[in-house]
Protein backbone atom coordinates (compact mmCIF):
# COMPACT_ATOMS: atom_id res chain seq x y z
CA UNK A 1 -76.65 -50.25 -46.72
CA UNK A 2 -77.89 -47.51 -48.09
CA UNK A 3 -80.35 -46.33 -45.21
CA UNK A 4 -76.63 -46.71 -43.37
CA UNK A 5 -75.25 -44.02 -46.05
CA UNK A 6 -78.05 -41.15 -45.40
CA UNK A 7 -78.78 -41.71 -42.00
CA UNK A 8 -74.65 -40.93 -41.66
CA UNK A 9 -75.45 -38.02 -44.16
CA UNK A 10 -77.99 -36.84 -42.12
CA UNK A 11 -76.42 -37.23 -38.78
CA UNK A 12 -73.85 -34.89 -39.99
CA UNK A 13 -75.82 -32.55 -42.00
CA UNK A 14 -77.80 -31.84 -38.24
CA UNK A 15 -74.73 -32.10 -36.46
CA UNK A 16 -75.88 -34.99 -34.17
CA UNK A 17 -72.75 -36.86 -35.00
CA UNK A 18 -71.21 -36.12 -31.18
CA UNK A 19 -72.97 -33.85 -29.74
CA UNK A 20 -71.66 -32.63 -25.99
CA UNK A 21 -73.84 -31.58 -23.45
CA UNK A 22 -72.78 -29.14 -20.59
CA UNK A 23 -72.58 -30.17 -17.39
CA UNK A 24 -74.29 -28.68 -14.07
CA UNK A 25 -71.57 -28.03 -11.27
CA UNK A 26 -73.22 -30.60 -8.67
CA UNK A 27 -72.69 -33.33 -11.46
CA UNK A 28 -69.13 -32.49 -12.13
CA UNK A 29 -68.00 -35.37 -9.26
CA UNK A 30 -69.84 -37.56 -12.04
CA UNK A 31 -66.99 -36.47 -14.96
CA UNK A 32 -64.35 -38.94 -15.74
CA UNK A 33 -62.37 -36.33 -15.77
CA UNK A 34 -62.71 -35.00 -11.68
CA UNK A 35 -60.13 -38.19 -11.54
CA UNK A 36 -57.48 -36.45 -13.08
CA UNK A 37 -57.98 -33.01 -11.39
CA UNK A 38 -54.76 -32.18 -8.74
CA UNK A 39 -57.30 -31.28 -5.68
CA UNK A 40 -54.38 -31.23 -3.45
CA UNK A 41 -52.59 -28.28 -5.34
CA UNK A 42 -55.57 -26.26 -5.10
CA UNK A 43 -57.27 -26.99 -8.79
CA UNK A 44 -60.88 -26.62 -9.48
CA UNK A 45 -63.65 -27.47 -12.42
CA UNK A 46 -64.99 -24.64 -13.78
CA UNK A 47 -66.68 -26.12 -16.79
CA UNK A 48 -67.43 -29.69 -17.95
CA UNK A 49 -68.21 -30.38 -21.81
CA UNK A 50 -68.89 -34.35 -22.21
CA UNK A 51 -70.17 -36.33 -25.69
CA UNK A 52 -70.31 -39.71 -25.89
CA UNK A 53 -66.51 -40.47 -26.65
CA UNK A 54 -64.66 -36.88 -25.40
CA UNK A 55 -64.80 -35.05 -22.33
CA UNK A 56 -63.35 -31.71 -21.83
CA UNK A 57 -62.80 -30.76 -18.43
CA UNK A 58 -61.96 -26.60 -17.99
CA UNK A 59 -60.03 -25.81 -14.99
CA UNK A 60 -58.11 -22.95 -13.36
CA UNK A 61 -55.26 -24.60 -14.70
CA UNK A 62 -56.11 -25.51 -17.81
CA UNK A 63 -57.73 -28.76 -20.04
CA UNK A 64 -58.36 -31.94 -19.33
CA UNK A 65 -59.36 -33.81 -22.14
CA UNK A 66 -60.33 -37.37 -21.84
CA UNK A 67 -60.04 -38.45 -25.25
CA UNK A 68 -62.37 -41.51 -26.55
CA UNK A 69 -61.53 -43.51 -29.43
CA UNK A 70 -65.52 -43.53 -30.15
CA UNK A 71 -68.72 -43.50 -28.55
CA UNK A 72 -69.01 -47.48 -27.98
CA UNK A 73 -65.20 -48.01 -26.68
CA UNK A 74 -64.66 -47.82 -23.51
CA UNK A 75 -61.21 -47.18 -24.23
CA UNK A 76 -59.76 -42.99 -23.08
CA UNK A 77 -56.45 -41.40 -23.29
CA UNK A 78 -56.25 -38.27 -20.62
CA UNK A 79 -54.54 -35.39 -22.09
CA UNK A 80 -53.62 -32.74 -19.85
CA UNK A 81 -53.04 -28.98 -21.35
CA UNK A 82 -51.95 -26.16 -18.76
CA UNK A 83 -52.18 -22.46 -19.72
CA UNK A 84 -48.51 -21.98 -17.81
CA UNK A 85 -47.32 -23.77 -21.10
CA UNK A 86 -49.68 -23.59 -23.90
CA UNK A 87 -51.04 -20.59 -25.31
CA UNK A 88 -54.78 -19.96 -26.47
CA UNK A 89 -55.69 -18.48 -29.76
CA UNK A 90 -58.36 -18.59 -32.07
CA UNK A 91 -61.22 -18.78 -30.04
CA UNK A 92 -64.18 -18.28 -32.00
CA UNK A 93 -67.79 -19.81 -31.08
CA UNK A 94 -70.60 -20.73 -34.71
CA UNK A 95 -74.10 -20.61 -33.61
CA UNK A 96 -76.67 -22.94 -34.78
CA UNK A 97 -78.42 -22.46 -38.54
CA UNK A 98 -82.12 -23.60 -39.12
CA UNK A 99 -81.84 -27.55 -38.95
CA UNK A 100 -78.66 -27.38 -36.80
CA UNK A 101 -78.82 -28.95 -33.94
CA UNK A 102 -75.64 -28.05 -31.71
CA UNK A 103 -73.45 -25.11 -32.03
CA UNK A 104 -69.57 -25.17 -32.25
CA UNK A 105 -66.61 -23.61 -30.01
CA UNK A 106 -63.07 -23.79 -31.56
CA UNK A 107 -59.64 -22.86 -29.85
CA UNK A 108 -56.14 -23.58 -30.16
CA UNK A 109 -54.35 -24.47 -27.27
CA UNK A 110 -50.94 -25.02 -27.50
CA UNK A 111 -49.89 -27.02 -31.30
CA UNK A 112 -53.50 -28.68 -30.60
CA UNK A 113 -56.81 -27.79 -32.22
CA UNK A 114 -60.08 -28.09 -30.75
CA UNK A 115 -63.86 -28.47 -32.31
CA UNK A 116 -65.62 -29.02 -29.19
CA UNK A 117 -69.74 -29.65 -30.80
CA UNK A 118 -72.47 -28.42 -27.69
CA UNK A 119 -76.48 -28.77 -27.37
CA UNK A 120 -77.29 -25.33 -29.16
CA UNK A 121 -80.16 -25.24 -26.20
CA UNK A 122 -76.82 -24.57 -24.19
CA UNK A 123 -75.73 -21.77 -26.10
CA UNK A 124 -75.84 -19.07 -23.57
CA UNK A 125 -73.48 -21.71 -21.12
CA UNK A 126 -70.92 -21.90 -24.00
CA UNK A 127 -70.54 -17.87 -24.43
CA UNK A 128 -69.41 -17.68 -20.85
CA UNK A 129 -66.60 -20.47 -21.87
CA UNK A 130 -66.07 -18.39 -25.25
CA UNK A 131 -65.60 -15.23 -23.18
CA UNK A 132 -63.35 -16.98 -20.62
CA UNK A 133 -61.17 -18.66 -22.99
CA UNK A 134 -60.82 -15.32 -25.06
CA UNK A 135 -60.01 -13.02 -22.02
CA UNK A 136 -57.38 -15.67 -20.93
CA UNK A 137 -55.72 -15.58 -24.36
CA UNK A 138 -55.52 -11.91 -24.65
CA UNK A 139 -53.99 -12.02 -20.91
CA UNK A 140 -51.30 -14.69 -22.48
CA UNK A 141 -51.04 -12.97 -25.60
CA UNK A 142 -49.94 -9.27 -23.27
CA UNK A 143 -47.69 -11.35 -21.12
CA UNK A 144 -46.18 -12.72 -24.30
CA UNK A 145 -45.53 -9.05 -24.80
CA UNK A 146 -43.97 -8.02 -21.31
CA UNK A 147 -41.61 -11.27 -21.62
CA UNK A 148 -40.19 -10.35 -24.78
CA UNK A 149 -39.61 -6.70 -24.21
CA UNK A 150 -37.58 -7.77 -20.94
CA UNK A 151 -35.60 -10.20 -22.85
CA UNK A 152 -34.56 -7.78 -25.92
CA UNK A 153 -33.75 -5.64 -22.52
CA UNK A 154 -31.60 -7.95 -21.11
CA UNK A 155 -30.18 -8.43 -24.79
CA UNK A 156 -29.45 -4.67 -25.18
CA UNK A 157 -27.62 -4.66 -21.86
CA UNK A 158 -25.42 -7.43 -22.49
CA UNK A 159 -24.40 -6.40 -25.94
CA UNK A 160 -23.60 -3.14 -24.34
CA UNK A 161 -21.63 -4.88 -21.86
CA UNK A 162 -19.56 -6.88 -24.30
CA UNK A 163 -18.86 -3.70 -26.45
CA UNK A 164 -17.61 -2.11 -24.02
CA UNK A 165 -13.86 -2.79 -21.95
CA UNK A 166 -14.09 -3.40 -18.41
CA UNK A 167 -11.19 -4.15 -16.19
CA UNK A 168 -12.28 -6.87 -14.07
CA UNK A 169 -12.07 -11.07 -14.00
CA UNK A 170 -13.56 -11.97 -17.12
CA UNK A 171 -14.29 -15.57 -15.27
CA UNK A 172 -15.92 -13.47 -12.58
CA UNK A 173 -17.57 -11.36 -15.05
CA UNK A 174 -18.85 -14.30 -17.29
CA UNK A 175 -19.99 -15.51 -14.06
CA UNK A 176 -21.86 -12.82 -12.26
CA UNK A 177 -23.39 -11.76 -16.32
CA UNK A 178 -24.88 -15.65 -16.69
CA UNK A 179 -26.51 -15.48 -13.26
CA UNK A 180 -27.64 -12.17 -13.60
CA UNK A 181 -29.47 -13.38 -16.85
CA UNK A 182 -30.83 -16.63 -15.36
CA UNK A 183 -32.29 -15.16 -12.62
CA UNK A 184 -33.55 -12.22 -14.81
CA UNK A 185 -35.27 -14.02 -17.34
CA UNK A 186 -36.62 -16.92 -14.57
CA UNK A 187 -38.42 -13.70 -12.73
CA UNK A 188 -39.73 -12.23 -16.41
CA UNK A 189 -41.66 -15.74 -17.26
CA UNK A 190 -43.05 -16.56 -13.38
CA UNK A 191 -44.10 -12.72 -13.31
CA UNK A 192 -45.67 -12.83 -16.72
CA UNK A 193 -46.73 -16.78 -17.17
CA UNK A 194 -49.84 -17.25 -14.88
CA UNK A 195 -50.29 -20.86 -13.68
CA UNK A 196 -54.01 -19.90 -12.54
CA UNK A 197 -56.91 -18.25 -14.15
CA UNK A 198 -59.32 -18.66 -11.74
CA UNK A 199 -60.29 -15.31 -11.52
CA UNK A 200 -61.07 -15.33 -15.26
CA UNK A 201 -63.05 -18.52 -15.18
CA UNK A 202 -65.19 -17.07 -11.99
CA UNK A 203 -65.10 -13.59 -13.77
CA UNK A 204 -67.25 -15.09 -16.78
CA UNK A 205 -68.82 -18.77 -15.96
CA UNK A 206 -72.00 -18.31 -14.40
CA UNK A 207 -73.18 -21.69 -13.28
């Protein structure tokens, strides 16, 4: 029992707990995850992170993350994250210390935290992932920026609109005004909301 106790301490005092290794682009076809990936809408792997229980599988579109209940079930939930709808923030990457074995990347994607642990003999692999996944949120975080400026626009203009007296239909009016908005504010988010990073990912990832 108690060689059970320290060889848990020391497991995660070395950080060999669940340890992902990095995988080469001609084994990629080997990831659970290449399953999942929408081939026929033009997505692509980029980057492949795999443990024992997790998987996280880094496309132009986003995250796939087959999720294991631990390393001896066989059991996986597939959760799919896409950067058209979740945001990333917080990227920050902890290299090794002395008796470390593996470093650490951590993001936020979306309401979801991640703690993805990597080989630290693979810690030149994971700064081109830490670079891509910071230059992606910074893109986000300016579109953010563009989207609401054009919507306190759009606000200005209509408050203008209904302070002011204009001798038309109001039903027209009302009409043309809620169009006019829909269309304005559907154009703002598929200008300023990119469903592909691609060029990031082959920007930064040199495999």
């Amino acid at each position: 029992m108690a060689g059970n106790i320290f060889g848990k301490m020391a497991s995660d005092t070395l950080g060999l707990s669940d340890i992902g290794k990095i995988l080469s682009p001609k084994d990629f076809d080997k990831a659970d995850g290449d399953d999942y990936i929408m081939h026929e809408d033009g997505e692509k792997i980029y980057f492949v992170i795999k443990s024992k229980s997790d998987e996280y599988v880094f496309t132009n579109r986003g995250l796939i993350h087959v999720d294991g209940q631990s390393a001896v079930s066989k059991k996986r939930v597939v959760k799919r994250h896409e950067f058209f709808y979740e945001k990333v923030s917080a990227v920050t990457l902890e290299t090794a210390g002395t008796v470390d074995l593996d470093v650490e990347i951590k993001f936020t994607m979306g309401n979801e935290v991640f703690s993805i642990d990597v080989d630290k003999n693979q810690l030149e692999q994971l700064k081109d992932l830490y670079k891509a996944l910071y230059e992606i949120g910074r893109i986000q975080g300016k579109n953010n920026r563009y989207i609401e400026n054009g919507l306190n626009s759009l606000n200005m203009a209509n408050q203008t609109i209904s302070n002011g007296y204009i001798q038309v239909d109001t039903a027209d009016l009302i009409e043309n005004i809620t169009k006019f908005n829909f269309n304005w504010m559907n154009e703002l988010r598929e200008t300023y909301s990119n469903r592909d990073f691609g060029e990031i990912f082959e920007k930064y990832i040199n495999n």
